[in-house]
C-alpha atoms as a PDB file:
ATOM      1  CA  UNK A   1      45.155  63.411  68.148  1.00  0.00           C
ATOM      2  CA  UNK A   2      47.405  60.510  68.547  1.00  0.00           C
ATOM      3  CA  UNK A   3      48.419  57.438  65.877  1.00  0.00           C
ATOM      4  CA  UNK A   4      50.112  54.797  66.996  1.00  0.00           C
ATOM      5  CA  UNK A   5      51.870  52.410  64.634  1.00  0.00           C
ATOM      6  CA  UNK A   6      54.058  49.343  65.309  1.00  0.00           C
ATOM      7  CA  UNK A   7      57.242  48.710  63.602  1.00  0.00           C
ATOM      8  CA  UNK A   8      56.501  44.867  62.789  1.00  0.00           C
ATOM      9  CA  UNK A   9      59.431  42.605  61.465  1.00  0.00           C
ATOM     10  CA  UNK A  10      57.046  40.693  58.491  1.00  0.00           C
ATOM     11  CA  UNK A  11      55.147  42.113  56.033  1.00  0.00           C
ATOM     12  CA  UNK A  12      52.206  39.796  56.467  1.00  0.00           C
ATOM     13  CA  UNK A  13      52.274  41.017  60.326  1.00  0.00           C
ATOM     14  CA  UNK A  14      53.236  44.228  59.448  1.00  0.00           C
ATOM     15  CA  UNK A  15      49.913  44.280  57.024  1.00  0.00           C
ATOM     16  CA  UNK A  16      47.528  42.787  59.970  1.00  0.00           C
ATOM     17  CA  UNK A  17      49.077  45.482  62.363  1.00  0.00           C
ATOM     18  CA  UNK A  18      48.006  48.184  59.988  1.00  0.00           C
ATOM     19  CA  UNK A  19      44.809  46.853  59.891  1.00  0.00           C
ATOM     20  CA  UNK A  20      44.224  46.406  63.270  1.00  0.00           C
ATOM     21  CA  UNK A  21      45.437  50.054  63.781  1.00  0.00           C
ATOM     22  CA  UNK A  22      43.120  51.469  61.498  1.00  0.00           C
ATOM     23  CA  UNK A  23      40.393  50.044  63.033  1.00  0.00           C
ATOM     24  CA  UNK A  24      41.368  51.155  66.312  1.00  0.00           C
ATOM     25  CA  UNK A  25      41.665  54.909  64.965  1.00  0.00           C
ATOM     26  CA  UNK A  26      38.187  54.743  63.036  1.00  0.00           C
ATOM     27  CA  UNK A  27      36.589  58.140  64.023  1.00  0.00           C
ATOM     28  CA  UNK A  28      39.703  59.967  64.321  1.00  0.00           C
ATOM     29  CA  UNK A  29      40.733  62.719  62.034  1.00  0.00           C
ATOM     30  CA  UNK A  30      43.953  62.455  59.706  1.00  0.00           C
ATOM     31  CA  UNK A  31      46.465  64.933  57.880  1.00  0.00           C
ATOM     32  CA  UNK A  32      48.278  63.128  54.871  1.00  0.00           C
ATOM     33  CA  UNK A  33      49.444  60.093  54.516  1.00  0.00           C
ATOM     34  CA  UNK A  34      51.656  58.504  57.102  1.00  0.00           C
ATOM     35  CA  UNK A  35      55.547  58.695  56.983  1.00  0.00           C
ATOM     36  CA  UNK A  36      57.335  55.525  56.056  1.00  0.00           C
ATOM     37  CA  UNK A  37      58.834  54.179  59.075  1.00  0.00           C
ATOM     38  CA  UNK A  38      62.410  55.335  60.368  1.00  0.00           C
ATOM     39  CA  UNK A  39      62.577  57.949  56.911  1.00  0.00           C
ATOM     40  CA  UNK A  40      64.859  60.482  57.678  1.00  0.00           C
ATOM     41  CA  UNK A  41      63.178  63.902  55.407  1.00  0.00           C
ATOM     42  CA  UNK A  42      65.127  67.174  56.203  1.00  0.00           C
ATOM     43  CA  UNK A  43      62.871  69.664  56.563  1.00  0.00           C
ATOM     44  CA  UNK A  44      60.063  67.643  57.916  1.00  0.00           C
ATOM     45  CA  UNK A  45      58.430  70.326  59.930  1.00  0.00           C
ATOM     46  CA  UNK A  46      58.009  67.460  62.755  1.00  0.00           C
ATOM     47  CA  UNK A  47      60.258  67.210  65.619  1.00  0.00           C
ATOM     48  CA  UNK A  48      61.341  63.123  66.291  1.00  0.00           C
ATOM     49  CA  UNK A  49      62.418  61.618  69.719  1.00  0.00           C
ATOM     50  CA  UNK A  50      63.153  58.214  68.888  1.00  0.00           C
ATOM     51  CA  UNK A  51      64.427  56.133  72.514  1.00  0.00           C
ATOM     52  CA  UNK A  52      66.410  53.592  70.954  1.00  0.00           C
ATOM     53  CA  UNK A  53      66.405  50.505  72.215  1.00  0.00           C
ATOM     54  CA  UNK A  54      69.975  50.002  74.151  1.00  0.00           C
ATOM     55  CA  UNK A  55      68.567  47.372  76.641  1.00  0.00           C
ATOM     56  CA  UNK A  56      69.756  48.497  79.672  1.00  0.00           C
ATOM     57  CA  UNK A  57      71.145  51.700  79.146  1.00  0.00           C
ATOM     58  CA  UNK A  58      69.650  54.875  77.694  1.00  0.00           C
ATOM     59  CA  UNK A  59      69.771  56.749  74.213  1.00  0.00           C
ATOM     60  CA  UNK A  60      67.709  59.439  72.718  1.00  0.00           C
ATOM     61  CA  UNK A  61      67.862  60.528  69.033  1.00  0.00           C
ATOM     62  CA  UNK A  62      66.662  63.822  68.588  1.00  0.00           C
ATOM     63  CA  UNK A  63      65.513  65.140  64.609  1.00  0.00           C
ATOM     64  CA  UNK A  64      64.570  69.072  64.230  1.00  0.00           C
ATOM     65  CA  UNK A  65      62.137  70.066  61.985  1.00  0.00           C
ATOM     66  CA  UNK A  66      64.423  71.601  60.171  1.00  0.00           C
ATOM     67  CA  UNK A  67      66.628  68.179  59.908  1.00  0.00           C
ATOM     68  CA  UNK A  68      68.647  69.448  62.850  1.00  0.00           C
ATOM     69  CA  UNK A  69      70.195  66.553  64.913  1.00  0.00           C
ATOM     70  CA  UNK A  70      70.811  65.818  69.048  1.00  0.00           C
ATOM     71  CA  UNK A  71      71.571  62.894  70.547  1.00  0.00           C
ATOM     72  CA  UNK A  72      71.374  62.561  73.824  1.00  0.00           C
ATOM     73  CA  UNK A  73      73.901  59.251  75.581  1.00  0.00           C
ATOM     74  CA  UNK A  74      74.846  56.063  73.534  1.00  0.00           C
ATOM     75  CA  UNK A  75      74.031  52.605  75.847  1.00  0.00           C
ATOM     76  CA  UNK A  76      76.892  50.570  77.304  1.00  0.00           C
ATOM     77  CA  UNK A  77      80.061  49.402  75.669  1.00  0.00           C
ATOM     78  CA  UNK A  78      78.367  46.286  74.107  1.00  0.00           C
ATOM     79  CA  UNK A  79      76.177  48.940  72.071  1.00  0.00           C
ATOM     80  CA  UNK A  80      78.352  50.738  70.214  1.00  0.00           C
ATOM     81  CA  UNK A  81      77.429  48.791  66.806  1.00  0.00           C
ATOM     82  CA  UNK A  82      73.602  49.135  67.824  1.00  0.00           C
ATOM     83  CA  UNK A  83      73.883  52.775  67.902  1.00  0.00           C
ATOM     84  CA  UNK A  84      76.073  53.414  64.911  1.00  0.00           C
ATOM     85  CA  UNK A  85      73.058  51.092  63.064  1.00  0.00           C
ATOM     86  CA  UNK A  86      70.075  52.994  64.148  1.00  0.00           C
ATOM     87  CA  UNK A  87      72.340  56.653  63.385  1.00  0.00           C
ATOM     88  CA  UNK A  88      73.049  54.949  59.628  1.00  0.00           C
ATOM     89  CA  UNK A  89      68.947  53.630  59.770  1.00  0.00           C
ATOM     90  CA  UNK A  90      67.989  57.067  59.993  1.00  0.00           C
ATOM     91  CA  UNK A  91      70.398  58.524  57.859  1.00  0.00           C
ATOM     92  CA  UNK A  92      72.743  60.588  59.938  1.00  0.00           C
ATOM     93  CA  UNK A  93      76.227  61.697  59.684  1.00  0.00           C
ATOM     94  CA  UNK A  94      76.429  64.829  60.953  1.00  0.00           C
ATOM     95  CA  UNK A  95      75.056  65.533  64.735  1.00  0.00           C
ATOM     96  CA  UNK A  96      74.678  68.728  65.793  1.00  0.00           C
ATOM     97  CA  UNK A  97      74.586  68.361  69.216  1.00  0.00           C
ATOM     98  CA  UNK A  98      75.736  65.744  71.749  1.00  0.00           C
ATOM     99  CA  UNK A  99      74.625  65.247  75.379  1.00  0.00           C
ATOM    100  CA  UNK A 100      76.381  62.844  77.829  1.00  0.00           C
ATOM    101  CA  UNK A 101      74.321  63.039  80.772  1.00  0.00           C
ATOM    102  CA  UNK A 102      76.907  61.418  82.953  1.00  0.00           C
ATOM    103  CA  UNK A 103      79.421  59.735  83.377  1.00  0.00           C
ATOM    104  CA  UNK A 104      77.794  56.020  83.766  1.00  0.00           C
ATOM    105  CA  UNK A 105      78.771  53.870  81.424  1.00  0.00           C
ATOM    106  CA  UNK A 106      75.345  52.506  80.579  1.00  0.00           C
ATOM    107  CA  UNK A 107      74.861  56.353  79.119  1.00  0.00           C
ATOM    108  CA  UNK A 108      78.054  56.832  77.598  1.00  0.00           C
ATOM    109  CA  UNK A 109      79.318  53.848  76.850  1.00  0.00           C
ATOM    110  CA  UNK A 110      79.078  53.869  72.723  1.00  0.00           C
ATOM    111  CA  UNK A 111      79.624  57.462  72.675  1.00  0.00           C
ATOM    112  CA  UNK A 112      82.935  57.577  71.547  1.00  0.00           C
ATOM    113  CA  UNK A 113      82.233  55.223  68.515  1.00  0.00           C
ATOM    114  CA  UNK A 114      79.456  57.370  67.654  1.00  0.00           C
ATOM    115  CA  UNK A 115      81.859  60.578  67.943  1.00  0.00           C
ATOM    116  CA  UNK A 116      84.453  58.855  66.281  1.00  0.00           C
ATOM    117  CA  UNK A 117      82.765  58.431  62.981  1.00  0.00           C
ATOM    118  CA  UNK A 118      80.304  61.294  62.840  1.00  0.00           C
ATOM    119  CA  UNK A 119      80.111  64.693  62.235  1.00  0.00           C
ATOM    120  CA  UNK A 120      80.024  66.427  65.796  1.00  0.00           C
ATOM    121  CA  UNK A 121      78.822  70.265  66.413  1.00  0.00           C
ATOM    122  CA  UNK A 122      78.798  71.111  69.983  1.00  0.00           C
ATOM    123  CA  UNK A 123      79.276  68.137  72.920  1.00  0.00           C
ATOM    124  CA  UNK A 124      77.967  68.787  76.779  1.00  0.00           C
ATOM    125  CA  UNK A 125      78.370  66.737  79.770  1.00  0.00           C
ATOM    126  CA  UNK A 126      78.376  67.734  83.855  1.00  0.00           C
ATOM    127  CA  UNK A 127      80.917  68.932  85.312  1.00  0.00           C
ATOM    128  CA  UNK A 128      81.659  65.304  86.912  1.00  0.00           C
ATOM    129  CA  UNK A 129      84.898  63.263  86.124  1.00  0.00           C
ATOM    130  CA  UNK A 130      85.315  59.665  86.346  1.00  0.00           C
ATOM    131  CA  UNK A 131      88.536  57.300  86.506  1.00  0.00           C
ATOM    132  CA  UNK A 132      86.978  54.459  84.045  1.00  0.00           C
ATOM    133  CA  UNK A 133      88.141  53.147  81.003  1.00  0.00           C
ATOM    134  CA  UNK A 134      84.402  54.186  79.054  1.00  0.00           C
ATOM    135  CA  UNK A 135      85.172  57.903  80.136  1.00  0.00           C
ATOM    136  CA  UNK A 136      88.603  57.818  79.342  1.00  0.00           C
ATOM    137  CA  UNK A 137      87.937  56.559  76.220  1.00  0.00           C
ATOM    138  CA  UNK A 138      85.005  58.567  75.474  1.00  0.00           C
ATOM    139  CA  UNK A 139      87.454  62.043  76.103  1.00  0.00           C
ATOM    140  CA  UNK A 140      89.824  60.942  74.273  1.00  0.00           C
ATOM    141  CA  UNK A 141      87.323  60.952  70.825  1.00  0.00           C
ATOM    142  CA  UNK A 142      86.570  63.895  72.069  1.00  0.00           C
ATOM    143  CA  UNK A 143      89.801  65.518  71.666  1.00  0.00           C
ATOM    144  CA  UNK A 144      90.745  63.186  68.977  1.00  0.00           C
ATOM    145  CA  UNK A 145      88.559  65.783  66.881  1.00  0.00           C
ATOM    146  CA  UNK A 146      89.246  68.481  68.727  1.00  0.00           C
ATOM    147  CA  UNK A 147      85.932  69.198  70.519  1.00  0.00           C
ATOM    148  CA  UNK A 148      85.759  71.120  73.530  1.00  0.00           C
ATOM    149  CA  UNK A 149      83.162  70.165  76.003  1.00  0.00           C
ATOM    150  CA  UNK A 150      80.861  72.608  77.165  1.00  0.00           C
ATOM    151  CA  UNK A 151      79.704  71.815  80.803  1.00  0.00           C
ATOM    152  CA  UNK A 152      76.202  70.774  80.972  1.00  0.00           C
ATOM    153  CA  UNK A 153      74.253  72.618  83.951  1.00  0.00           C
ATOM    154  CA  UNK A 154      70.908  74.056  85.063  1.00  0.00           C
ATOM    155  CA  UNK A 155      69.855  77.015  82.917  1.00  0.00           C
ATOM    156  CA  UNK A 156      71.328  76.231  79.788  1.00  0.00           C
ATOM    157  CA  UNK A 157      69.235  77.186  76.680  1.00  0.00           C
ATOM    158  CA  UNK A 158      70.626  75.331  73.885  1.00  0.00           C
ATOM    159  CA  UNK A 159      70.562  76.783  70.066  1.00  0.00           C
ATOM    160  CA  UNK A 160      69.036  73.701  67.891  1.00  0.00           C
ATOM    161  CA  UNK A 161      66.593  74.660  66.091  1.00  0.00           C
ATOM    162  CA  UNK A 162      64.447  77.667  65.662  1.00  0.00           C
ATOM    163  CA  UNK A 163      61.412  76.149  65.794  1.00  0.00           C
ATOM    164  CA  UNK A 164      62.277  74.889  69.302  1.00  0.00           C
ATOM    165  CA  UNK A 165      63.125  75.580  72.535  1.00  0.00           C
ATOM    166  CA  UNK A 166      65.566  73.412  74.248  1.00  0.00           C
ATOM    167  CA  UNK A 167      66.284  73.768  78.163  1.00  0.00           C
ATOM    168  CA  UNK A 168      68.650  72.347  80.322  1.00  0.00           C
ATOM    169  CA  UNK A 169      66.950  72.262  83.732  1.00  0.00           C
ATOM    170  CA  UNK A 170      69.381  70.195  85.705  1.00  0.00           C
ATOM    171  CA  UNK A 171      71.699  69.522  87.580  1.00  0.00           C
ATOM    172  CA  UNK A 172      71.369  72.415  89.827  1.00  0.00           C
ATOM    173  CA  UNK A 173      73.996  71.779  92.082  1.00  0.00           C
ATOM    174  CA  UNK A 174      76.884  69.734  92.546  1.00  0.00           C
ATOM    175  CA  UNK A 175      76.039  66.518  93.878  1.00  0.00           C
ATOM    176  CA  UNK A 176      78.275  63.104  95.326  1.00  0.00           C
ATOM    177  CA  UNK A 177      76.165  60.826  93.517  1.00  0.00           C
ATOM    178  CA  UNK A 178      76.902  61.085  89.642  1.00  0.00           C
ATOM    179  CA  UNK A 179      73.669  60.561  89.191  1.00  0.00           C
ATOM    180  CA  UNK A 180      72.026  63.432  90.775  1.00  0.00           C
ATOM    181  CA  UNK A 181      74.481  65.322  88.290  1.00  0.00           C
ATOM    182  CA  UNK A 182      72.398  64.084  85.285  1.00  0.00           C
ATOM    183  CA  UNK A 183      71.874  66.772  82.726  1.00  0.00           C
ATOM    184  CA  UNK A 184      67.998  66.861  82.362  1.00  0.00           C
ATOM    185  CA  UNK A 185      67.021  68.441  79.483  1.00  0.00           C
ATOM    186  CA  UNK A 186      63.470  69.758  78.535  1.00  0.00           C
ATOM    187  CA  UNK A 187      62.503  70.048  74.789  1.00  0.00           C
ATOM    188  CA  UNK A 188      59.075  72.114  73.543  1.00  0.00           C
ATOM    189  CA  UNK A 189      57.577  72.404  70.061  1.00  0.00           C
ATOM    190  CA  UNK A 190      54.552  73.566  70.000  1.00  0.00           C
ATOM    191  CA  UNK A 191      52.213  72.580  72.415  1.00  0.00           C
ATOM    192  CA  UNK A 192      54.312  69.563  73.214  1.00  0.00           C
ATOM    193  CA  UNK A 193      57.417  68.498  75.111  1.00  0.00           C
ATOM    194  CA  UNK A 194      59.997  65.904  76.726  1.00  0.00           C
ATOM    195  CA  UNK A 195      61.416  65.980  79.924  1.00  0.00           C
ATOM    196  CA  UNK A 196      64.461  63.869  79.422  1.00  0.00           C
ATOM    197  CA  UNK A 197      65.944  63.231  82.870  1.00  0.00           C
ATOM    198  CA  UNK A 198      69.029  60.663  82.558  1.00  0.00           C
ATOM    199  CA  UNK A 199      69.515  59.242  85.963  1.00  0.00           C
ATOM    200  CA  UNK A 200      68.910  61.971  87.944  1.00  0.00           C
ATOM    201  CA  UNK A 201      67.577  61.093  91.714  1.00  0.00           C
ATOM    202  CA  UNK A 202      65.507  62.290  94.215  1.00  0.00           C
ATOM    203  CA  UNK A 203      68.017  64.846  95.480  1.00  0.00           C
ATOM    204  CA  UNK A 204      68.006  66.788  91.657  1.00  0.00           C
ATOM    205  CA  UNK A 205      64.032  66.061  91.504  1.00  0.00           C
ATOM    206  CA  UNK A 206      64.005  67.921  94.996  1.00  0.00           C
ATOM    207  CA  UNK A 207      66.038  71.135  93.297  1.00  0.00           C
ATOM    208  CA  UNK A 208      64.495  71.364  90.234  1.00  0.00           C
ATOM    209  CA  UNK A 209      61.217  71.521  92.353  1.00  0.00           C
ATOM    210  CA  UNK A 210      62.671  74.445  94.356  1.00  0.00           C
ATOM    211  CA  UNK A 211      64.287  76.104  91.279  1.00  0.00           C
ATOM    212  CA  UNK A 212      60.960  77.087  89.914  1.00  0.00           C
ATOM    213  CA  UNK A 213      61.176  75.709  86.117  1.00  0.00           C
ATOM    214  CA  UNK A 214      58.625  74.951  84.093  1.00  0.00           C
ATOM    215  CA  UNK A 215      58.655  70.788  84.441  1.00  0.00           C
ATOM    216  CA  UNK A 216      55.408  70.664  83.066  1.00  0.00           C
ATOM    217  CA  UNK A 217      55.793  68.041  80.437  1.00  0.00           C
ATOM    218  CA  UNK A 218      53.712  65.343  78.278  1.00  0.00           C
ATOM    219  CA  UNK A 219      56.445  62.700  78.163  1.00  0.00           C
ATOM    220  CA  UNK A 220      58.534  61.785  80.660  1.00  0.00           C
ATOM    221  CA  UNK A 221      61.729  59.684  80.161  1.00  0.00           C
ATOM    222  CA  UNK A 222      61.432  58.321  83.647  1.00  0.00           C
ATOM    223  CA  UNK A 223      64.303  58.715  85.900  1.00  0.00           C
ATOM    224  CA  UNK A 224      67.124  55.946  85.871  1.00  0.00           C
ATOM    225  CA  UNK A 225      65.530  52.992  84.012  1.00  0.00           C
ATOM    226  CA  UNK A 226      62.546  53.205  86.387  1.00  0.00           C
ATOM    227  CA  UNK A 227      64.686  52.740  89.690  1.00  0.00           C
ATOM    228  CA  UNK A 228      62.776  53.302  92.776  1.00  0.00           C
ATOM    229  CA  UNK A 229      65.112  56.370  93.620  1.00  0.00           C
ATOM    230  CA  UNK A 230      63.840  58.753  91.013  1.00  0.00           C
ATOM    231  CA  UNK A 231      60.618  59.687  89.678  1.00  0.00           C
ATOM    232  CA  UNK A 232      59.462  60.797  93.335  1.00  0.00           C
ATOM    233  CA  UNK A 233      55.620  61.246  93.939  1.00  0.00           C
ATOM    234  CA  UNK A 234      56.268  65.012  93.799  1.00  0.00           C
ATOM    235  CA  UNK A 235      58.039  65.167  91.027  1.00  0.00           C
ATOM    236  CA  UNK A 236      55.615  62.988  88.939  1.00  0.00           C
ATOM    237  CA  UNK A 237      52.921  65.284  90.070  1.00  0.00           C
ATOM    238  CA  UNK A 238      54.487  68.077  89.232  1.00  0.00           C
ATOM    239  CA  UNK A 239      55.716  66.941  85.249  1.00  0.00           C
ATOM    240  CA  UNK A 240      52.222  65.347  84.815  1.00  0.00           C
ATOM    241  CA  UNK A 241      53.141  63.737  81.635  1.00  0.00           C
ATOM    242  CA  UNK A 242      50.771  61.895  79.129  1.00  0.00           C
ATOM    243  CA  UNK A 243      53.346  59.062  78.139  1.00  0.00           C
ATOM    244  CA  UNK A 244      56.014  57.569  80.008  1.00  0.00           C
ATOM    245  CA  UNK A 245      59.021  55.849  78.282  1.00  0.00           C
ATOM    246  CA  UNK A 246      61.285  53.271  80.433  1.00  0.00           C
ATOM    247  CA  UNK A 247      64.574  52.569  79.253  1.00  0.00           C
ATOM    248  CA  UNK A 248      65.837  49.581  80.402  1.00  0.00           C
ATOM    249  CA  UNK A 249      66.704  45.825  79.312  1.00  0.00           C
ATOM    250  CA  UNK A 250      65.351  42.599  79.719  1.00  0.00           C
ATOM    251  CA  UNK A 251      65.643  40.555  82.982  1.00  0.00           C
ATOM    252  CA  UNK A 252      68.195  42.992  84.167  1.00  0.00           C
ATOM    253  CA  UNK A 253      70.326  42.312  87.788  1.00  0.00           C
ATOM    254  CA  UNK A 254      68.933  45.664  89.017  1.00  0.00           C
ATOM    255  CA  UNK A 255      65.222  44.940  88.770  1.00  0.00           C
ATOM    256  CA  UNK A 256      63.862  48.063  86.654  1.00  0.00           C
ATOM    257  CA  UNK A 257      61.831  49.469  86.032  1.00  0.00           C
ATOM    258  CA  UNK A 258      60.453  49.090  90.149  1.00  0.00           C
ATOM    259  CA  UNK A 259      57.324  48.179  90.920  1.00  0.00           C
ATOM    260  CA  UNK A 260      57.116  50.811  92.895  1.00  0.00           C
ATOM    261  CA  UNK A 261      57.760  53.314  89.886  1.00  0.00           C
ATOM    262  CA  UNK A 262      55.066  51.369  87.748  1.00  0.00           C
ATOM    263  CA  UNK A 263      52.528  51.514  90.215  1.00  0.00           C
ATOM    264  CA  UNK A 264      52.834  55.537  90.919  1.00  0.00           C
ATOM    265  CA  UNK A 265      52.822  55.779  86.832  1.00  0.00           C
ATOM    266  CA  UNK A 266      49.428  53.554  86.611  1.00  0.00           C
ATOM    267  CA  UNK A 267      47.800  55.539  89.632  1.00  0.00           C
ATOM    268  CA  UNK A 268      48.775  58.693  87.579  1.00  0.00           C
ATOM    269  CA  UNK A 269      46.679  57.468  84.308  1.00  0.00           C
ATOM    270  CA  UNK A 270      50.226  57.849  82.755  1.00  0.00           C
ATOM    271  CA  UNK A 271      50.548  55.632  79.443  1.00  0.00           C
ATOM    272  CA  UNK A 272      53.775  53.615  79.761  1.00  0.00           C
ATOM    273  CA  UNK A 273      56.103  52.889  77.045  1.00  0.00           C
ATOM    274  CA  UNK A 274      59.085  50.553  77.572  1.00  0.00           C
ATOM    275  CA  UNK A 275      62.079  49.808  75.533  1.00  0.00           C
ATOM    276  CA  UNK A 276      61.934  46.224  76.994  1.00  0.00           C
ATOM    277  CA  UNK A 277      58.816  45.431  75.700  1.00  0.00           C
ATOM    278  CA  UNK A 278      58.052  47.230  72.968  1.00  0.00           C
ATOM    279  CA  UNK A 279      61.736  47.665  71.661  1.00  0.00           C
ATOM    280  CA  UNK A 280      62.897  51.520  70.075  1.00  0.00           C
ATOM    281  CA  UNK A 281      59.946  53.909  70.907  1.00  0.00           C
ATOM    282  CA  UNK A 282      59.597  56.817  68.402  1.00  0.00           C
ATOM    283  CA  UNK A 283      57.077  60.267  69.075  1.00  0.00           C
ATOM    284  CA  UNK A 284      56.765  61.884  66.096  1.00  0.00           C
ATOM    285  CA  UNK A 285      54.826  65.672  66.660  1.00  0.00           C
ATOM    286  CA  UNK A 286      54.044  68.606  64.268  1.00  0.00           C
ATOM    287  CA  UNK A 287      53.983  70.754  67.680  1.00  0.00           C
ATOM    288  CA  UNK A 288      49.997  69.718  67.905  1.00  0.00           C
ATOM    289  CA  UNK A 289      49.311  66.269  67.074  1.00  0.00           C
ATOM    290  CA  UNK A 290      51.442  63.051  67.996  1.00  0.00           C
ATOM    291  CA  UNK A 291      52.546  59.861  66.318  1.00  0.00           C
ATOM    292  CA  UNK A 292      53.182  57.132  68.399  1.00  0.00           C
ATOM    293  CA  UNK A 293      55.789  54.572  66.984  1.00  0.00           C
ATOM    294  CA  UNK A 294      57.193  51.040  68.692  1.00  0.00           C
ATOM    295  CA  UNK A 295      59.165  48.623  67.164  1.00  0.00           C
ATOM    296  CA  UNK A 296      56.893  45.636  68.506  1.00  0.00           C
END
């Protein structure tokens, strides 16, 4: 069963949302009450993958079911605020996991704000190096409190939470293009799970194809904002998500998400869900049934 809810800014619209919602889900069979938006319960027994809303970068907030935390990149530079907001929105000051999928700054940009004033358990990030001021920086809050980084790379099976099983399916290989050295991580509870790919390109698609893994997935954070080089026919085929979330900003110089990307989604049947459009996206699951969140 899905439910879908939208975040709305007004209580009047807010009200006439619910309404409309409820109509829409007539028929459909419910379990409790449902949980006030962006609450933060420890011990929910429902895993959370909230895409915030970076514009065009990428950020995913991960909540266990046991309260467990991973985040997963910070936007750009001009973010860093943005992501320490939606961390103190949802009640978080410890995280027990950080991913920096590469080194681009549109992934890591705010994540040494974020590591500077937060709790930090473990950190991971490829096995790539970069001569810019956002990685510099970002390495030096790492050592600042005296993290080591443990490189992220196909195979990985990350302790989180019992309750779920997280993978690290990519990259593979060493590549030349950082991103084709994306960490892609997979994450299962239940009878559901995320494929969360960062930027990761054809090349990576290619090898994760030939390494066998399970890719299998019902939502798909597609490939590099929705750039034509990723999210290859293939590789669609073979994920076969549900849902589809697009991270990427408004009017951006780079033209994502590609038509060419939306198109192979629509002739999949594959429901899209876009940070430009709809603002921070949030997939709420008991490991059966999902809750389907958007801020507008």
């Amino acid at each position: 069963m899905i439910r879908l809810i939208r975040l709305c800014k007004s209580h009047l619209f807010g009200v006439v949302s619910l309404i409309l919602c409820l109509a829409l889900l007539a028929g459909c069979s419910s379990r409790g009450s449902l949980p006030v938006p962006h609450d933060f319960t420890e011990g929910s027994g429902k895993l959370r993958v909230i895409f915030i809303d970076v514009g065009q970068g990428a950020s995913q907030l991960l909540i266990s079911p046991s309260g467990k935390t991973l985040l997963i990149d910070a936007g750009n530079n001009d973010k860093e605020q943005v992501m320490l907001d939606a961390l103190k929105l949802y009640g978080i000051s410890r995280l027990d996991i950080v991913i920096g999928t590469h080194p681009d700054a549109d992934h890591i940009g705010g994540l040494d704000k974020v590591i500077d004033q937060h709790e930090v358990g473990r950190i991971y990030m490829p096995k790539v190096s970069s001569t810019t001021k956002t990685f510099e920086s970002v390495l030096r809050s790492i050592q600042r409190k005296g993290l080591k980084v443990s490189t992220a790379k196909a195979g990985l099976n990350l302790e989180w939470d019992n309750a779920v099983t997280v993978k690290m399916l990519a990259p593979v290989r060493n590549y030349e293009d950082t991103n084709d050295m994306s960490a892609v991580i997979k994450v299962t509870y239940g009878q559901h799970s995320f494929l969360l790919t960062g930027d990761a390109e054809r090349d990576s698609e290619k090898d994760m194809l030939a390494s066998g893994a399970d890719l299998r997935s019902d939502v798909l954070l597609v490939g590099h904002h929705g750039s034509k080089s990723s999210t290859s026919a293939a590789f669609l085929t073979k994920v076969n998500p549900k849902y589809a979330v697009i991270q990427s900003g408004a009017d951006n110089k780079y033209g994502h998400p590609t038509q060419t990307v939306l198109k192979r989604l629509q002739k999949q049947g594959v429901q899209v869900y876009r940070n430009d459009k709809q603002g921070t996206v949030e997939f709420i699951t008991d490991g059966q049934q999902f809750e389907i969140r958007a801020e507008r």
